[in-house]
N, C-alpha and C. Protein backbone atom coordinates (compact mmCIF):
# COMPACT_ATOMS: atom_id res chain seq x y z
N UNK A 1 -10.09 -10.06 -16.28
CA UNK A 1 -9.45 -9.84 -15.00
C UNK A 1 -9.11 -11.18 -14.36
N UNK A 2 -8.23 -11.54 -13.32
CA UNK A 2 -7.94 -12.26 -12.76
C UNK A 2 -7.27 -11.93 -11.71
N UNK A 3 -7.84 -13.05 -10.31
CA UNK A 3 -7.61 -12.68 -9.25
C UNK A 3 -7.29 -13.78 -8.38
N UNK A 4 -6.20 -13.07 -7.76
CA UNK A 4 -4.86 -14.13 -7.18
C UNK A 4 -5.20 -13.93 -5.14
N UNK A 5 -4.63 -14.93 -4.47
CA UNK A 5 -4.68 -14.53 -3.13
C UNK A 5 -3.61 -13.71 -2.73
N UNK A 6 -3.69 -12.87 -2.04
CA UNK A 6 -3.11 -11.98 -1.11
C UNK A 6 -3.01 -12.07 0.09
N UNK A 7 -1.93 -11.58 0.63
CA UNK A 7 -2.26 -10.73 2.23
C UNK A 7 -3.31 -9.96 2.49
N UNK A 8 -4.10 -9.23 3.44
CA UNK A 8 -4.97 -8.35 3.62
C UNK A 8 -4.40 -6.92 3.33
N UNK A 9 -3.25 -6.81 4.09
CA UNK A 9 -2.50 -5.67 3.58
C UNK A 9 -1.78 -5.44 2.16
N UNK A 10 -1.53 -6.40 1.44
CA UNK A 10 -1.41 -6.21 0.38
C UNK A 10 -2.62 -5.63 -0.86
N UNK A 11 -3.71 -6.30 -0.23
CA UNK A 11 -5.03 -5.77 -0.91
C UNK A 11 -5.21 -4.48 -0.81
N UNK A 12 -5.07 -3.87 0.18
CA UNK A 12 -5.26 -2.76 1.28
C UNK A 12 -4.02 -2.16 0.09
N UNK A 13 -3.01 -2.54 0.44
CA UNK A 13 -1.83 -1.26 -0.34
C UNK A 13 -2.32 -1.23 -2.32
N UNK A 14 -2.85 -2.26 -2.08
CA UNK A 14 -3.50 -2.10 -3.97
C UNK A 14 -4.39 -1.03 -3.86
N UNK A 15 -5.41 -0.95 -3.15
CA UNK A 15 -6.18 0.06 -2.98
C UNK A 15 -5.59 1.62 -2.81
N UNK A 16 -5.31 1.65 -1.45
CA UNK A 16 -4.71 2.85 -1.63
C UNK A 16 -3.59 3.30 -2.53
N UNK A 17 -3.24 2.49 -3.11
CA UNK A 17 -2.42 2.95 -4.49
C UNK A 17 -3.36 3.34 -5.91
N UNK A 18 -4.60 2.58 -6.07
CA UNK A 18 -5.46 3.18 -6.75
C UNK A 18 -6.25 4.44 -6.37
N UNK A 19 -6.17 4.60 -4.87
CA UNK A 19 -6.94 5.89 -4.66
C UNK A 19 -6.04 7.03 -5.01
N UNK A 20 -4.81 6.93 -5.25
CA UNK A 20 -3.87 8.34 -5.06
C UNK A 20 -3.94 7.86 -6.86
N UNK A 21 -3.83 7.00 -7.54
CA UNK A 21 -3.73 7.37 -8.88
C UNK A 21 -5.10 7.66 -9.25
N UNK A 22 -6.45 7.68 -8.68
CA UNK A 22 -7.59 8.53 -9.22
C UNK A 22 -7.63 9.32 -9.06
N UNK A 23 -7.44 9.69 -7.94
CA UNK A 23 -7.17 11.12 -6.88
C UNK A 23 -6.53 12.24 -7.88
N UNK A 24 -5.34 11.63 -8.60
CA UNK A 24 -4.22 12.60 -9.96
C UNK A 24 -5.07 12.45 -11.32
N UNK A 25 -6.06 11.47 -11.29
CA UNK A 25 -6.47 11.56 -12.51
C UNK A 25 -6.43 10.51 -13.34
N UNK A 26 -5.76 9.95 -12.79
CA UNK A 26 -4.74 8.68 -13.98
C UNK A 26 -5.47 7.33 -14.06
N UNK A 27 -6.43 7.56 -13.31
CA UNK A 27 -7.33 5.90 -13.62
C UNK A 27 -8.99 6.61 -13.20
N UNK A 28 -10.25 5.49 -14.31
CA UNK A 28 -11.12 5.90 -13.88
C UNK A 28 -11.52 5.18 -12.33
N UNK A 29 -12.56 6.18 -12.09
CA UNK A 29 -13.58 5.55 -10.96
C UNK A 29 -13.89 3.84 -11.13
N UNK A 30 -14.04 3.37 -12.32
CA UNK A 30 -14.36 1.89 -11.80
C UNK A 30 -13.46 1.18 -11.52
N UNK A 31 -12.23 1.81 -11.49
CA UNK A 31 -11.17 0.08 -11.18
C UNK A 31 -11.23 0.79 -9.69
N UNK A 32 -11.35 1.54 -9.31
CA UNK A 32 -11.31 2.03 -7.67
C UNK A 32 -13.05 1.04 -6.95
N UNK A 33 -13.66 1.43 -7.75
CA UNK A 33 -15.24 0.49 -7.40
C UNK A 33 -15.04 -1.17 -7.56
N UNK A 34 -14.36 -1.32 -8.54
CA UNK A 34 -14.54 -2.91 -8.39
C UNK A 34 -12.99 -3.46 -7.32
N UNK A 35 -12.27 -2.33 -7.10
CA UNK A 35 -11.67 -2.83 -5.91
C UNK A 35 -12.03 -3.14 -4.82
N UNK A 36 -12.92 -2.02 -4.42
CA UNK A 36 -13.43 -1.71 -3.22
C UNK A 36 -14.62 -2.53 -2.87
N UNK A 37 -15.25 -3.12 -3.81
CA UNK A 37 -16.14 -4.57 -4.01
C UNK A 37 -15.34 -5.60 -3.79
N UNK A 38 -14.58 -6.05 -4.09
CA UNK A 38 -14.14 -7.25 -4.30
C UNK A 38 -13.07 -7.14 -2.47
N UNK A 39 -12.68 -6.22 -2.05
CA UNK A 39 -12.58 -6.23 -0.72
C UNK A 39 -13.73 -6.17 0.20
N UNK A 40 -14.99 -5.87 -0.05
CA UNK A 40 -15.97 -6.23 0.78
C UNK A 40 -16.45 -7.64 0.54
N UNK A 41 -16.47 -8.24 -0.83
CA UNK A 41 -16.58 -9.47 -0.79
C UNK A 41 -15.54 -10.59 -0.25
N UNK A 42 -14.67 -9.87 -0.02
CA UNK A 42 -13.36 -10.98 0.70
C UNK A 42 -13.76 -11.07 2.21
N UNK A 43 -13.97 -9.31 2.69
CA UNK A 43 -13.77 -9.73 4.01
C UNK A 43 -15.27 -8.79 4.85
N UNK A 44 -16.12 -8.13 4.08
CA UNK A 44 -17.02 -7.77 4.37
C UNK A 44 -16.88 -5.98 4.13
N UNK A 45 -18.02 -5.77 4.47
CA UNK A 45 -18.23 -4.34 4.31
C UNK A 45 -17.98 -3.69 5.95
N UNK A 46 -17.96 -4.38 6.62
CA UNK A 46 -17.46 -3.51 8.29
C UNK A 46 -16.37 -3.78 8.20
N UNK A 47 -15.17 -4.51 8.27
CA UNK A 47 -14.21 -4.94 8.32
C UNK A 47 -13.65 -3.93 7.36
N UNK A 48 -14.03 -3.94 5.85
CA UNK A 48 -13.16 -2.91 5.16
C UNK A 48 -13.32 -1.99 5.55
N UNK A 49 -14.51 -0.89 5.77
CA UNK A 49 -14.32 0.36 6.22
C UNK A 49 -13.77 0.70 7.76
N UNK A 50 -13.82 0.02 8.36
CA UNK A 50 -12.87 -0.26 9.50
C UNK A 50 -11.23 0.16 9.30
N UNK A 51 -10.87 -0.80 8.21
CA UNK A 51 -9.29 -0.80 8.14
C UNK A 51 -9.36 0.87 7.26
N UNK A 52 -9.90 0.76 6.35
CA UNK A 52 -9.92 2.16 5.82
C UNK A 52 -10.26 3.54 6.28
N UNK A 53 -10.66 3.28 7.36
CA UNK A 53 -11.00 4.28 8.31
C UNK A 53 -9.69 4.77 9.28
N UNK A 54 -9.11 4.04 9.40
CA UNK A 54 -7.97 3.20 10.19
C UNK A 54 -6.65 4.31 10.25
N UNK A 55 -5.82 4.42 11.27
CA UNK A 55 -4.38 5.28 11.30
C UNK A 55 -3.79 4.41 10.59
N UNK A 56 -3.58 3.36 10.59
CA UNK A 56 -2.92 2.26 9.73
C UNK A 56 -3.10 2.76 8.28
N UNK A 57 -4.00 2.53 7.91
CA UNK A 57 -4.16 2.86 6.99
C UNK A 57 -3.71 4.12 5.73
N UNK A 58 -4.42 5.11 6.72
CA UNK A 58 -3.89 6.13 6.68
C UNK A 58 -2.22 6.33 6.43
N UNK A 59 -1.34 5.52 7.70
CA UNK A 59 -0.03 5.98 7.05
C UNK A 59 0.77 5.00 5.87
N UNK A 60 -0.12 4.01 5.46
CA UNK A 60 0.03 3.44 4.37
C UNK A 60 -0.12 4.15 3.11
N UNK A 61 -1.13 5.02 3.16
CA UNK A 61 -1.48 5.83 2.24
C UNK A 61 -0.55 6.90 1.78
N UNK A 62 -0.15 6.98 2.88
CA UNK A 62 1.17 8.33 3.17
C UNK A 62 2.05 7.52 2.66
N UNK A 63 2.78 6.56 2.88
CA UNK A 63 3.87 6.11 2.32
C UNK A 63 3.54 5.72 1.17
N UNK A 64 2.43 5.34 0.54
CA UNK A 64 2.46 5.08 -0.85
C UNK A 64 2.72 6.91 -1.66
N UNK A 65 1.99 7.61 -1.09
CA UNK A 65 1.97 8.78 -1.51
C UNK A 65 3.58 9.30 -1.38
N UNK A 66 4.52 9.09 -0.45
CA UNK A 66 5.79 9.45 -0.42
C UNK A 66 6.44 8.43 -1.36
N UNK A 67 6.41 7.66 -1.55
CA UNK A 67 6.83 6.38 -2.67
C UNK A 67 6.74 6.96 -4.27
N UNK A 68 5.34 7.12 -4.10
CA UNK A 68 4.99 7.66 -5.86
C UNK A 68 5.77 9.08 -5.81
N UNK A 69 5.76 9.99 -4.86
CA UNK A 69 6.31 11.10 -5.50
C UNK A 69 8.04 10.97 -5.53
N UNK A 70 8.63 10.06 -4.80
CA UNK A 70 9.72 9.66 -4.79
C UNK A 70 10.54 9.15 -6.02
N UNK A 71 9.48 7.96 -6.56
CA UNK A 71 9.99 7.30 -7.79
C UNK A 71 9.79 8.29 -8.93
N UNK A 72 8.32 9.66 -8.94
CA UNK A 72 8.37 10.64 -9.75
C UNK A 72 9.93 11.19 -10.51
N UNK A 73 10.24 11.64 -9.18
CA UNK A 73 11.54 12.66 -8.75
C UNK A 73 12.73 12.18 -9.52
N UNK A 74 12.73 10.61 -8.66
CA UNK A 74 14.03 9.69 -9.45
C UNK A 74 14.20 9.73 -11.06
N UNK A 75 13.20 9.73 -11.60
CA UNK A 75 13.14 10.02 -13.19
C UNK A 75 13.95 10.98 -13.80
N UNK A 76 14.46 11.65 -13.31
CA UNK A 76 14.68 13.00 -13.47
C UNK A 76 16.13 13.25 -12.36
N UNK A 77 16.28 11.99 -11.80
CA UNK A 77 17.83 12.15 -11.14
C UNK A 77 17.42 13.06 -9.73
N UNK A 78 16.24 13.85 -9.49
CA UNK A 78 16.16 14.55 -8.11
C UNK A 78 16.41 13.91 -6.63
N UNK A 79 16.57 12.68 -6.82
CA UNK A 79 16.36 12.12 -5.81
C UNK A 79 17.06 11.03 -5.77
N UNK A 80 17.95 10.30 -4.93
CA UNK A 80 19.00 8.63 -5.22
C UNK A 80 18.03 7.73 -4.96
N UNK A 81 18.25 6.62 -5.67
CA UNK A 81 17.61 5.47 -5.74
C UNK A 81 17.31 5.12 -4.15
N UNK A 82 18.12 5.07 -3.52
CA UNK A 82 18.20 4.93 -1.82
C UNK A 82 17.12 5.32 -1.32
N UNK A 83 16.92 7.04 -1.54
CA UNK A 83 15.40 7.37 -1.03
C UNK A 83 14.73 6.76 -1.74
N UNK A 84 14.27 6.36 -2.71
CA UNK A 84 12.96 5.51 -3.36
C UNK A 84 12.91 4.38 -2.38
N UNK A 85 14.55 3.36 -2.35
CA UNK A 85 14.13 2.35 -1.84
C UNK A 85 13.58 2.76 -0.16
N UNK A 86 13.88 3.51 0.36
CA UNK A 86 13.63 3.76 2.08
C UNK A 86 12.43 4.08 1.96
N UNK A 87 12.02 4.98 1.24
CA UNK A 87 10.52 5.40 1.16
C UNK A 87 9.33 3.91 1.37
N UNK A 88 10.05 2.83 -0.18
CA UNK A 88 9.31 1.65 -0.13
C UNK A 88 9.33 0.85 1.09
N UNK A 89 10.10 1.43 1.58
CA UNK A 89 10.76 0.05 2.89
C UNK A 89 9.81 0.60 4.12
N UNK A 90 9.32 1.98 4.07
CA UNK A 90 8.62 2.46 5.12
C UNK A 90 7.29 2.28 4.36
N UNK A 91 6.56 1.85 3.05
CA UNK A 91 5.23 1.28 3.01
C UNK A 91 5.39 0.13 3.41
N UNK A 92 6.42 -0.65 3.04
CA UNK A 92 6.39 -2.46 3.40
C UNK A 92 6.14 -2.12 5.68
N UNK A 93 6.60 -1.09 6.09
CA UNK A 93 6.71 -1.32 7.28
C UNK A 93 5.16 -0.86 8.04
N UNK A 94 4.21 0.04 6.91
CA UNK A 94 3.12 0.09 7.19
C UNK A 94 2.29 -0.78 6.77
N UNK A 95 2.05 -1.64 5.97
CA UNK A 95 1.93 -2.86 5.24
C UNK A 95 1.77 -3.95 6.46
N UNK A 96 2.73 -4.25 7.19
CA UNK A 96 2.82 -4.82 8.11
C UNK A 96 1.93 -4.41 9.17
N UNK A 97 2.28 -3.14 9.80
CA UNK A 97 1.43 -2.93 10.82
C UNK A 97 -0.40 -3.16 10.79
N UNK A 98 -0.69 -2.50 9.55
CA UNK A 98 -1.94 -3.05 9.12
C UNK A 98 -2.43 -4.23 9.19
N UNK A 99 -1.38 -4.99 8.49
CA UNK A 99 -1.94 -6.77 8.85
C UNK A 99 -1.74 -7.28 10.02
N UNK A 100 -0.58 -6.77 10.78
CA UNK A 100 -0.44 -7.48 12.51
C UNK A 100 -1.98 -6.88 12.84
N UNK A 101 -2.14 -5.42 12.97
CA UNK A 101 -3.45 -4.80 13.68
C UNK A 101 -4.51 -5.37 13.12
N UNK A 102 -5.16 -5.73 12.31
CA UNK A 102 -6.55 -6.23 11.49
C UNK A 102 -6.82 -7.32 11.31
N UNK A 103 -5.37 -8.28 10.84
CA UNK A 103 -5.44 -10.24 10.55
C UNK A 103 -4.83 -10.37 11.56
N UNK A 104 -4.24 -9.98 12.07
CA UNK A 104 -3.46 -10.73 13.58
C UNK A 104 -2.51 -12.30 12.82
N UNK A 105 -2.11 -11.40 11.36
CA UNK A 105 -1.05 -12.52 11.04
C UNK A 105 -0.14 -12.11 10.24
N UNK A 106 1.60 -12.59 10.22
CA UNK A 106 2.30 -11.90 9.41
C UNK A 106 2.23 -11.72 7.76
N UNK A 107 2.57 -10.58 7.43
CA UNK A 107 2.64 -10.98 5.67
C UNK A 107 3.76 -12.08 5.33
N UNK A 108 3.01 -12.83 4.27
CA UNK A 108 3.57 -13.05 3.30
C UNK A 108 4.36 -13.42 2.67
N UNK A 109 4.59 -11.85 2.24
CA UNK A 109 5.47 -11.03 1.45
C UNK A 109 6.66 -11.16 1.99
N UNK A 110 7.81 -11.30 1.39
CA UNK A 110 9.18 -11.36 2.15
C UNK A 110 9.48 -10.38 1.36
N UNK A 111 10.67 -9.06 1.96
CA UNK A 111 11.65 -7.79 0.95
C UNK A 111 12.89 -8.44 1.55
N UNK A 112 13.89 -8.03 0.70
CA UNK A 112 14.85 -8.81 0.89
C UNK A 112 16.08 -7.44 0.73
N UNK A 113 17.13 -7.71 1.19
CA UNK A 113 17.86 -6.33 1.44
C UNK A 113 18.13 -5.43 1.72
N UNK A 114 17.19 -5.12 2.93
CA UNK A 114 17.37 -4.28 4.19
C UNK A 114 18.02 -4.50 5.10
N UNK A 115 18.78 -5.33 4.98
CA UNK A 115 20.06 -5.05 6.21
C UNK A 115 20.77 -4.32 5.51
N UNK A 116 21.02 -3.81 4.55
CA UNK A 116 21.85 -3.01 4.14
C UNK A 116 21.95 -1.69 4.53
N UNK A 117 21.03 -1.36 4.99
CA UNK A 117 20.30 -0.36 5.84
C UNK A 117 20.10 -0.07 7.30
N UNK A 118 20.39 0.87 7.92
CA UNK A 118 20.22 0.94 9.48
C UNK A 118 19.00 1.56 9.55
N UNK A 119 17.53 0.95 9.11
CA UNK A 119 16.25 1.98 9.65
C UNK A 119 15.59 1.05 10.01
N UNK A 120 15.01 2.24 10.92
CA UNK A 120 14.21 1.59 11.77
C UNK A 120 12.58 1.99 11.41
C-alpha cells in the first residue's frame, strides 16, 4: 500500500465511496477498516466520527451514491454523459462543503469545465 496526502474531504469521499462499494458487496470489510484507521490516525477518532456523523457527510454519500448509479446506467447508454458529469460536479460541491465546514480550508483539488454548465 501506499499513501499520498490529501484534502480531508477527499479522504472523507474515499471512504464513503468504500462504504457504498461494501455496502453492494464488492469489497471486503478490511479495506473499509484500514480506512477508517488510517483516518483516525490522521486526524483522530472524535474528529472522524464527527465528520461522519455529519449532514455533510451524509450528502456526500448521497452524491457518491447518485454518481455510482449514474456511471452504472451510462454503460448501457440509459443515461448522457452530462448527467454523470452533473451528478460528479454535485459530489465535488459536497466535497467542498465538508472541507470549508471541518478544515476551515479550501480543497485542493481543482475540476475544470464547469462553466460549461449553468449549476448551481
Amino acid at each position: 500500500m501506499i499513501k499520498i496526502t490529501v484534502d480531508e474531504a477527499y479522504a472523507f469521499d474515499y471512504y464513503s465511496i468504500l462504504e457504498l462499494k461494501y455496502n453492494n458487496g464488492y469489497i471486503l470489510k478490511e479495506y473499509l477498516e484500514q480506512t477508517i484507521q488510517d483516518l483516525h490516525n490522521a486526524i483522530g477518532i472524535r474528529l472522524t466520527n464527527i465528520v461522519l456523523e455529519s449532514i455533510e457527510y451524509q450528502k456526500l454519500k448521497n452524491a457518491n451514491l447518485l454518481t455510482f448509479e449514474a456511471v452504472d446506467k451510462a454503460k448501457t447508454d440509459e443515461v448522457a454523459a452530462s448527467y454523470v458529469d452533473k451528478c460528479n460536479y454535485q459530489r465535488m460541491i459536497a466535497k467542498k462543503n465538508l472541507q470549508a465546514k471541518f478544515f476551515n480550508t479550501k480543497l485542493s483539488e481543482t475540476k475544470i469545465g464547469y462553466d460549461k454548465h449553468n449549476i448551481n
